[in-house]
N, C-alpha and C. Protein backbone atom coordinates (compact mmCIF):
# COMPACT_ATOMS: atom_id res chain seq x y z
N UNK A 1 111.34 92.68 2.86
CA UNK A 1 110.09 93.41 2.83
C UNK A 1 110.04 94.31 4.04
N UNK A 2 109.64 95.96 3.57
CA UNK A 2 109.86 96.78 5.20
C UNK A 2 108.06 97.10 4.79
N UNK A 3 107.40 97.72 5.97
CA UNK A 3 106.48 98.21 6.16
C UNK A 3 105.91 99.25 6.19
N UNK A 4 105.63 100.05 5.91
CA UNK A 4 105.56 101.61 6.92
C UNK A 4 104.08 101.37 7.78
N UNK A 5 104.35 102.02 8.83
CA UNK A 5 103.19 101.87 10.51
C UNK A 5 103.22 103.43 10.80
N UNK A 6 101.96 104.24 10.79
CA UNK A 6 101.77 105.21 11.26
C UNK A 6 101.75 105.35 12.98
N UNK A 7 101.79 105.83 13.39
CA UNK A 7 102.41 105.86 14.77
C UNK A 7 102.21 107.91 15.65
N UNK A 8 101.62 107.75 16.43
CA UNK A 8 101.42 109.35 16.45
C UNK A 8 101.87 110.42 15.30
N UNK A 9 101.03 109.72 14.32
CA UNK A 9 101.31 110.81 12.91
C UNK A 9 102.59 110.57 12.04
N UNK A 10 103.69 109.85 12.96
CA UNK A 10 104.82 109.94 12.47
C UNK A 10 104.91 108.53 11.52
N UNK A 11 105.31 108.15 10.19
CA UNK A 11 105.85 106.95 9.73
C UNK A 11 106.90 106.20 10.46
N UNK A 12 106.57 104.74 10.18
CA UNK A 12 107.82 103.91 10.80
C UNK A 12 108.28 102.91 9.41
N UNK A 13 108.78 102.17 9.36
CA UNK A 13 109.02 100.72 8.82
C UNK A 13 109.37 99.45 9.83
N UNK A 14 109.19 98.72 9.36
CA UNK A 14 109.20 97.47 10.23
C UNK A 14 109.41 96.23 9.60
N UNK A 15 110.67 95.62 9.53
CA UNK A 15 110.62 94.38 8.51
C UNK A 15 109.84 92.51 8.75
N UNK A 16 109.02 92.52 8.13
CA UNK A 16 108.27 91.61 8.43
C UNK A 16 108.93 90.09 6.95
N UNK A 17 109.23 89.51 8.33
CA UNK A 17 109.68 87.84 7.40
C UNK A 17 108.94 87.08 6.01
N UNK A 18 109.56 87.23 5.10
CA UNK A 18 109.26 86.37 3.78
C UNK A 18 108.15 85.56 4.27
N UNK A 19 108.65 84.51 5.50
CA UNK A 19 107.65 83.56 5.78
C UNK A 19 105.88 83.69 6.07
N UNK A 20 105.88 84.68 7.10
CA UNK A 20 105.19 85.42 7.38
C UNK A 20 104.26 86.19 6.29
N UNK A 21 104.50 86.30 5.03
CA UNK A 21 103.85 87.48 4.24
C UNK A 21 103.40 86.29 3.17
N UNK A 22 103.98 85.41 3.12
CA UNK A 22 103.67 84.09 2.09
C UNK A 22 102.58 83.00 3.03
N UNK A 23 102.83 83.28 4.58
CA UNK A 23 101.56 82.17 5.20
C UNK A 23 99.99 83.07 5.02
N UNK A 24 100.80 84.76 4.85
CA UNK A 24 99.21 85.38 4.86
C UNK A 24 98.73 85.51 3.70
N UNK A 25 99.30 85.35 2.83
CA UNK A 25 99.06 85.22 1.15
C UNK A 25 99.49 86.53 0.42
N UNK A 26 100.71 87.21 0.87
CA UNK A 26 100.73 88.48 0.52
C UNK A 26 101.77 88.30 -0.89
N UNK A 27 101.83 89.23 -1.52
CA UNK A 27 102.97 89.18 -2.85
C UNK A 27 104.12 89.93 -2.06
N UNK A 28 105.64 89.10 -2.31
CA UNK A 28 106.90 89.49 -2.14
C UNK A 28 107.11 91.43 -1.54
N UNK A 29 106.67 91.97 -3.45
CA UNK A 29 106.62 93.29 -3.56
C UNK A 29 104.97 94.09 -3.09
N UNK A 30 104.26 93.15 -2.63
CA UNK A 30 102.99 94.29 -1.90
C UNK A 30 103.01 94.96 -1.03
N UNK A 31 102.76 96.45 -1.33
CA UNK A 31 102.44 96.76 -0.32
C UNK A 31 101.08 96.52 0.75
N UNK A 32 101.32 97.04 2.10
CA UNK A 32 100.80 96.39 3.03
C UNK A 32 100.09 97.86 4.32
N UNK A 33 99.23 97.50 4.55
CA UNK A 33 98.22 98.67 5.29
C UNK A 33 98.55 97.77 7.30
N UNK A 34 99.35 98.18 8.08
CA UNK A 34 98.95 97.09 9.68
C UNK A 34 97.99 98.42 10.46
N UNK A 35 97.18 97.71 10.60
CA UNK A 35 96.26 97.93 11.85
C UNK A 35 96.40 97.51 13.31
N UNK A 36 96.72 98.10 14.10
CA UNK A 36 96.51 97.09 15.60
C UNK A 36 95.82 98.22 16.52
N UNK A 37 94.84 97.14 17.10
CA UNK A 37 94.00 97.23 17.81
C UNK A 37 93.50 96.06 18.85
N UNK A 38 93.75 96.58 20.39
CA UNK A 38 92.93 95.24 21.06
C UNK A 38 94.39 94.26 21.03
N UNK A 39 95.54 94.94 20.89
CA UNK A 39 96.58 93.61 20.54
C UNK A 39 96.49 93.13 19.42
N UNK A 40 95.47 93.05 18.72
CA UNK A 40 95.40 91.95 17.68
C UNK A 40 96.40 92.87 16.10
N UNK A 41 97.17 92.58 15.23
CA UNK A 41 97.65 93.07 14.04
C UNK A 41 96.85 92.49 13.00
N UNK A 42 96.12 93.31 12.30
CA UNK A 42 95.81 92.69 10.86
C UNK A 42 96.59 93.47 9.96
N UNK A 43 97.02 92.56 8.75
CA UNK A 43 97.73 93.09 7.37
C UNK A 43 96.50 92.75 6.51
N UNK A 44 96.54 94.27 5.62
CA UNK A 44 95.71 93.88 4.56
C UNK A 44 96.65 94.77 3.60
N UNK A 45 95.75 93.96 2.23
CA UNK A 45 96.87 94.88 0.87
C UNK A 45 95.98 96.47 1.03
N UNK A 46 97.28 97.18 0.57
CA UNK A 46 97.22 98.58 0.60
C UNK A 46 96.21 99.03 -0.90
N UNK A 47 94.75 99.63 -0.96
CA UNK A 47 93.98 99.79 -1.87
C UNK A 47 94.70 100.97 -2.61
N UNK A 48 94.37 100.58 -3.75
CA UNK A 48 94.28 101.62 -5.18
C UNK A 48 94.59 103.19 -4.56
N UNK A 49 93.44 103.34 -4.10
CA UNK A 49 92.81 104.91 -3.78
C UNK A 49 93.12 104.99 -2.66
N UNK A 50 93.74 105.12 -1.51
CA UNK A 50 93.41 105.18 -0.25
C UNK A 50 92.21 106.09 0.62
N UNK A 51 91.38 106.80 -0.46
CA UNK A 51 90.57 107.94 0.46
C UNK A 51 89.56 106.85 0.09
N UNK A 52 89.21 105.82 -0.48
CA UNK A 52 88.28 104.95 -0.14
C UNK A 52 87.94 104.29 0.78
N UNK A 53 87.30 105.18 1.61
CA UNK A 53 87.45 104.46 3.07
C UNK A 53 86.10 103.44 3.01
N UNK A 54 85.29 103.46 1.94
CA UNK A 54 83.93 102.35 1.75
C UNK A 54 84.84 100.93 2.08
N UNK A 55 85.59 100.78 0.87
CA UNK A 55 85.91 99.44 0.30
C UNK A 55 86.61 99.36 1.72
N UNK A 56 87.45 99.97 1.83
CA UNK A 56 88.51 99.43 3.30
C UNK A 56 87.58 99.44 4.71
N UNK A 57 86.37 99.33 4.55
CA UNK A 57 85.43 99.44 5.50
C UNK A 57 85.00 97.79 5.30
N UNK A 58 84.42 97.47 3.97
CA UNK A 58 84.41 96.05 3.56
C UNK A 58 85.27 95.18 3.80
N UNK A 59 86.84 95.60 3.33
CA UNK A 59 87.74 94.37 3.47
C UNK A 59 87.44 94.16 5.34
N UNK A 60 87.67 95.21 6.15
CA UNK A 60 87.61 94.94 7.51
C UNK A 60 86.65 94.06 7.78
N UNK A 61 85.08 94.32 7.06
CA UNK A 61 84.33 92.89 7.31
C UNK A 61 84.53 91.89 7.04
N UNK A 62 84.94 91.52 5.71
CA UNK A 62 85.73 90.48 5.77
C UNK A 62 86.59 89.49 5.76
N UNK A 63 87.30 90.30 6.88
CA UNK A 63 88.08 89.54 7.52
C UNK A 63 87.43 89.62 9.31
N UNK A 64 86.87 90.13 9.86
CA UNK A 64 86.05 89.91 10.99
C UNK A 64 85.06 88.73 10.64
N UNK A 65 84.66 88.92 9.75
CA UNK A 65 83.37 87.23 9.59
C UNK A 65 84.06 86.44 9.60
N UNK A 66 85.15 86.72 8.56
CA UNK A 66 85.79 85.14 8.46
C UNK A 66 86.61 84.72 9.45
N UNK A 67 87.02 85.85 10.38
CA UNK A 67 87.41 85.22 11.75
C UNK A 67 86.61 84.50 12.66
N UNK A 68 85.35 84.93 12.32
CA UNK A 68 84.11 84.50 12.98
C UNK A 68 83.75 83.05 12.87
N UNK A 69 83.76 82.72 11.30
CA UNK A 69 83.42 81.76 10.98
C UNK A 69 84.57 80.52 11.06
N UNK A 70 86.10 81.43 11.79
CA UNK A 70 86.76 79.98 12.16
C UNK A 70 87.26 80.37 13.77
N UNK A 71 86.07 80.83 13.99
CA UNK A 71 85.69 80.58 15.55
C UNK A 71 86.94 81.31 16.25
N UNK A 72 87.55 82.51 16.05
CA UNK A 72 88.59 83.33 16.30
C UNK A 72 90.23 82.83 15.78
N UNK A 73 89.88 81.90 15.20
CA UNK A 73 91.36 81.17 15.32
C UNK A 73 91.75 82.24 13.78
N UNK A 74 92.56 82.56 13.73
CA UNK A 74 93.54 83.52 12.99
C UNK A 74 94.54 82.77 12.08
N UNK A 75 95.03 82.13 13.00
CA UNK A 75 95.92 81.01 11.51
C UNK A 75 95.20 80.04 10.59
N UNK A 76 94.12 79.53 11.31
CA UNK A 76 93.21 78.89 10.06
C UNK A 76 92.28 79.72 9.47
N UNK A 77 91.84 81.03 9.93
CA UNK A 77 91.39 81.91 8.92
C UNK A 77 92.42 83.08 8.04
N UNK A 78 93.64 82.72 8.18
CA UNK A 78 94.55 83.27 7.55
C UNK A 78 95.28 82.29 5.96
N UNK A 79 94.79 81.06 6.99
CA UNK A 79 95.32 80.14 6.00
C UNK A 79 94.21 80.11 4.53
N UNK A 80 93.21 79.81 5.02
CA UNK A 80 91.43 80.15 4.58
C UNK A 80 92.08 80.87 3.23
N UNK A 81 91.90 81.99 3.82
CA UNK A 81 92.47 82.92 2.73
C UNK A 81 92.95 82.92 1.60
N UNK A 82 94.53 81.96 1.87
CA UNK A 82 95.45 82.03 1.11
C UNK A 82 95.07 80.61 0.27
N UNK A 83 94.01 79.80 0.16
CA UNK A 83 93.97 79.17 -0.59
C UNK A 83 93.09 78.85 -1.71
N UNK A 84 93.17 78.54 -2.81
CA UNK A 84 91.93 78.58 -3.50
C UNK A 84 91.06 77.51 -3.27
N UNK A 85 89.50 78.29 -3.26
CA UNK A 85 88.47 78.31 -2.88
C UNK A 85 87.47 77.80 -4.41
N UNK A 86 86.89 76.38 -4.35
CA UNK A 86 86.55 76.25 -5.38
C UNK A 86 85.10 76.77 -5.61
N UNK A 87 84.14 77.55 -4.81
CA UNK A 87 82.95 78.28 -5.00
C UNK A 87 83.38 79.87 -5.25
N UNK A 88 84.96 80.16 -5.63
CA UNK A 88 85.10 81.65 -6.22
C UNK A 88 85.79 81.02 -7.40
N UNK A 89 85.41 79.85 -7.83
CA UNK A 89 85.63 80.09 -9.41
C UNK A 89 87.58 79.80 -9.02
N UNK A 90 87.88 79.02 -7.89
CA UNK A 90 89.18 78.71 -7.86
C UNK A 90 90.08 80.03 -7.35
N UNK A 91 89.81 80.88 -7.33
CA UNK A 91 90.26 81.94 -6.25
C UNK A 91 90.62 81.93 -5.27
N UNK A 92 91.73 82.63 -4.82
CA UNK A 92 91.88 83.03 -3.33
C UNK A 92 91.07 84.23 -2.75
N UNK A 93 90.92 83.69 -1.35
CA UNK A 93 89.72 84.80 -0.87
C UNK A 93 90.56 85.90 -0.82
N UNK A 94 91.97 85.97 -0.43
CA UNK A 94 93.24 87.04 -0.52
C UNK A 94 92.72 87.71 -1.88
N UNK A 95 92.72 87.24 -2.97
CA UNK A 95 92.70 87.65 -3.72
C UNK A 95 91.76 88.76 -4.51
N UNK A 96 90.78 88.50 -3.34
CA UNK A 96 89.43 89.12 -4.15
C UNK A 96 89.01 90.39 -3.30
N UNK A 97 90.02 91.59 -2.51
CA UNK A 97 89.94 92.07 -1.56
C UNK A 97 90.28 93.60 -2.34
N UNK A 98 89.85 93.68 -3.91
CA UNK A 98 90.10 94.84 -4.44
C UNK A 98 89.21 95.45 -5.15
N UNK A 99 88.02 94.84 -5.28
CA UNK A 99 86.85 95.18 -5.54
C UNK A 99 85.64 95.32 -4.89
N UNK A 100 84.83 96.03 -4.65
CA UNK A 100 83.49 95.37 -3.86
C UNK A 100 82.58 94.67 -4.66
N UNK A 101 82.68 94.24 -6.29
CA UNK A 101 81.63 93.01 -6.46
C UNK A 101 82.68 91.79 -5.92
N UNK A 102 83.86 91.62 -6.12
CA UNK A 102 84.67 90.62 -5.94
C UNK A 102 84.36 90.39 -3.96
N UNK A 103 84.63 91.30 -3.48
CA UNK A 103 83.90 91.61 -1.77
C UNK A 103 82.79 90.82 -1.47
N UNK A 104 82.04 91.27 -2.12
CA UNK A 104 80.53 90.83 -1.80
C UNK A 104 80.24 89.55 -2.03
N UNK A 105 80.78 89.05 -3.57
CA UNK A 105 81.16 87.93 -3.50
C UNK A 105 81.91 86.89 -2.31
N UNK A 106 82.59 87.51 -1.41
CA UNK A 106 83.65 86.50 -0.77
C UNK A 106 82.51 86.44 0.56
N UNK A 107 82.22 87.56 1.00
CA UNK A 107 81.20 88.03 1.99
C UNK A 107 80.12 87.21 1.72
N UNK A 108 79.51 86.77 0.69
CA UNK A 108 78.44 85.87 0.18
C UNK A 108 78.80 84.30 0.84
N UNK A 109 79.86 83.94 0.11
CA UNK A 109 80.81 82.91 0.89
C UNK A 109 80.91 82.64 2.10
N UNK A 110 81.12 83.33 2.50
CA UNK A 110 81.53 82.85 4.53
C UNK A 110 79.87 83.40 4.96
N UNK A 111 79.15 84.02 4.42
CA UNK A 111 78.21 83.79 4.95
C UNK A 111 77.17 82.18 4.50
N UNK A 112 77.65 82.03 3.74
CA UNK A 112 76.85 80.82 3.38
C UNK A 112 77.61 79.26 4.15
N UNK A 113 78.92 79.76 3.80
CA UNK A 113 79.51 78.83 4.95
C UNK A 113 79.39 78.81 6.18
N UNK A 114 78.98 79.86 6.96
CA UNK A 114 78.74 80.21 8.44
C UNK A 114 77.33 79.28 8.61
N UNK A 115 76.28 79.67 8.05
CA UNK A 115 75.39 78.50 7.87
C UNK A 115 75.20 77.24 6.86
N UNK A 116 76.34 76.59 6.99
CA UNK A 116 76.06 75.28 6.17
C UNK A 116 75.55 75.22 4.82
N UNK A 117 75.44 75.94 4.15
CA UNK A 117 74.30 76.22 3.05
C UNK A 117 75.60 75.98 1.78
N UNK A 118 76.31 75.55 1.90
CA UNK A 118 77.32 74.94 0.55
C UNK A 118 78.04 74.04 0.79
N UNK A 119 77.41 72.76 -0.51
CA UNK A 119 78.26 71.69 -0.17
C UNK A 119 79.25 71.13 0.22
């Protein structure tokens, strides 16, 4: 799996480990959007449209809440993610990062989990 990373305008690639793309819940053949900022790298899947900068405004929230809601830790809100979640109907929260009702939905989630409010 290679990457491409924009970089003063210019494209790069960057090969990122099988292991690595399967702990974040990514598919083999997905493509992949890296952000870094602050040090920190987030991967998210690369949207439909890319001039949708709404929805890719959303996924960024959440994944900031849900970092929130596991208190900054990144591998257990990475893990979070990648597993199904039995208040999305058995879903992965990975999974639901291509729609904004599916969004709002997940966003509904960690906010209700942030305050205790689901069994």
């Amino acid at each position: 799996m290679r990457t491409k990373i924009e970089s003063d305008g210019e494209d790069f690639f960057v090969p990122i480990p099988a292991e690595i793309m399967d702990m974040a819940g990514f598919e083999p053949d997905q493509n992949l959007e890296i952000t870094v900022s602050e040090g920190t790298i987030v991967l998210e899947a690369v949207i439909e449209d890319p001039s949708d900068s709404h929805l890719k405004r959303l996924i960024s929230l959440v994944h900031a809440e849900a970092l929130e809601l596991f208190e900054g830790d990144v591998v257990a809100k990475n893990r979070w993610m990648t597993v199904p979640q039995a208040p999305l109907s058995g879903r992965k929260p990975s999974e639901m990062l291509r729609s904004e009702p599916d969004i709002d939905a997940l966003r509904l989630l960690i906010g209700r989990l942030e305050h205790g409010s689901i069994p």
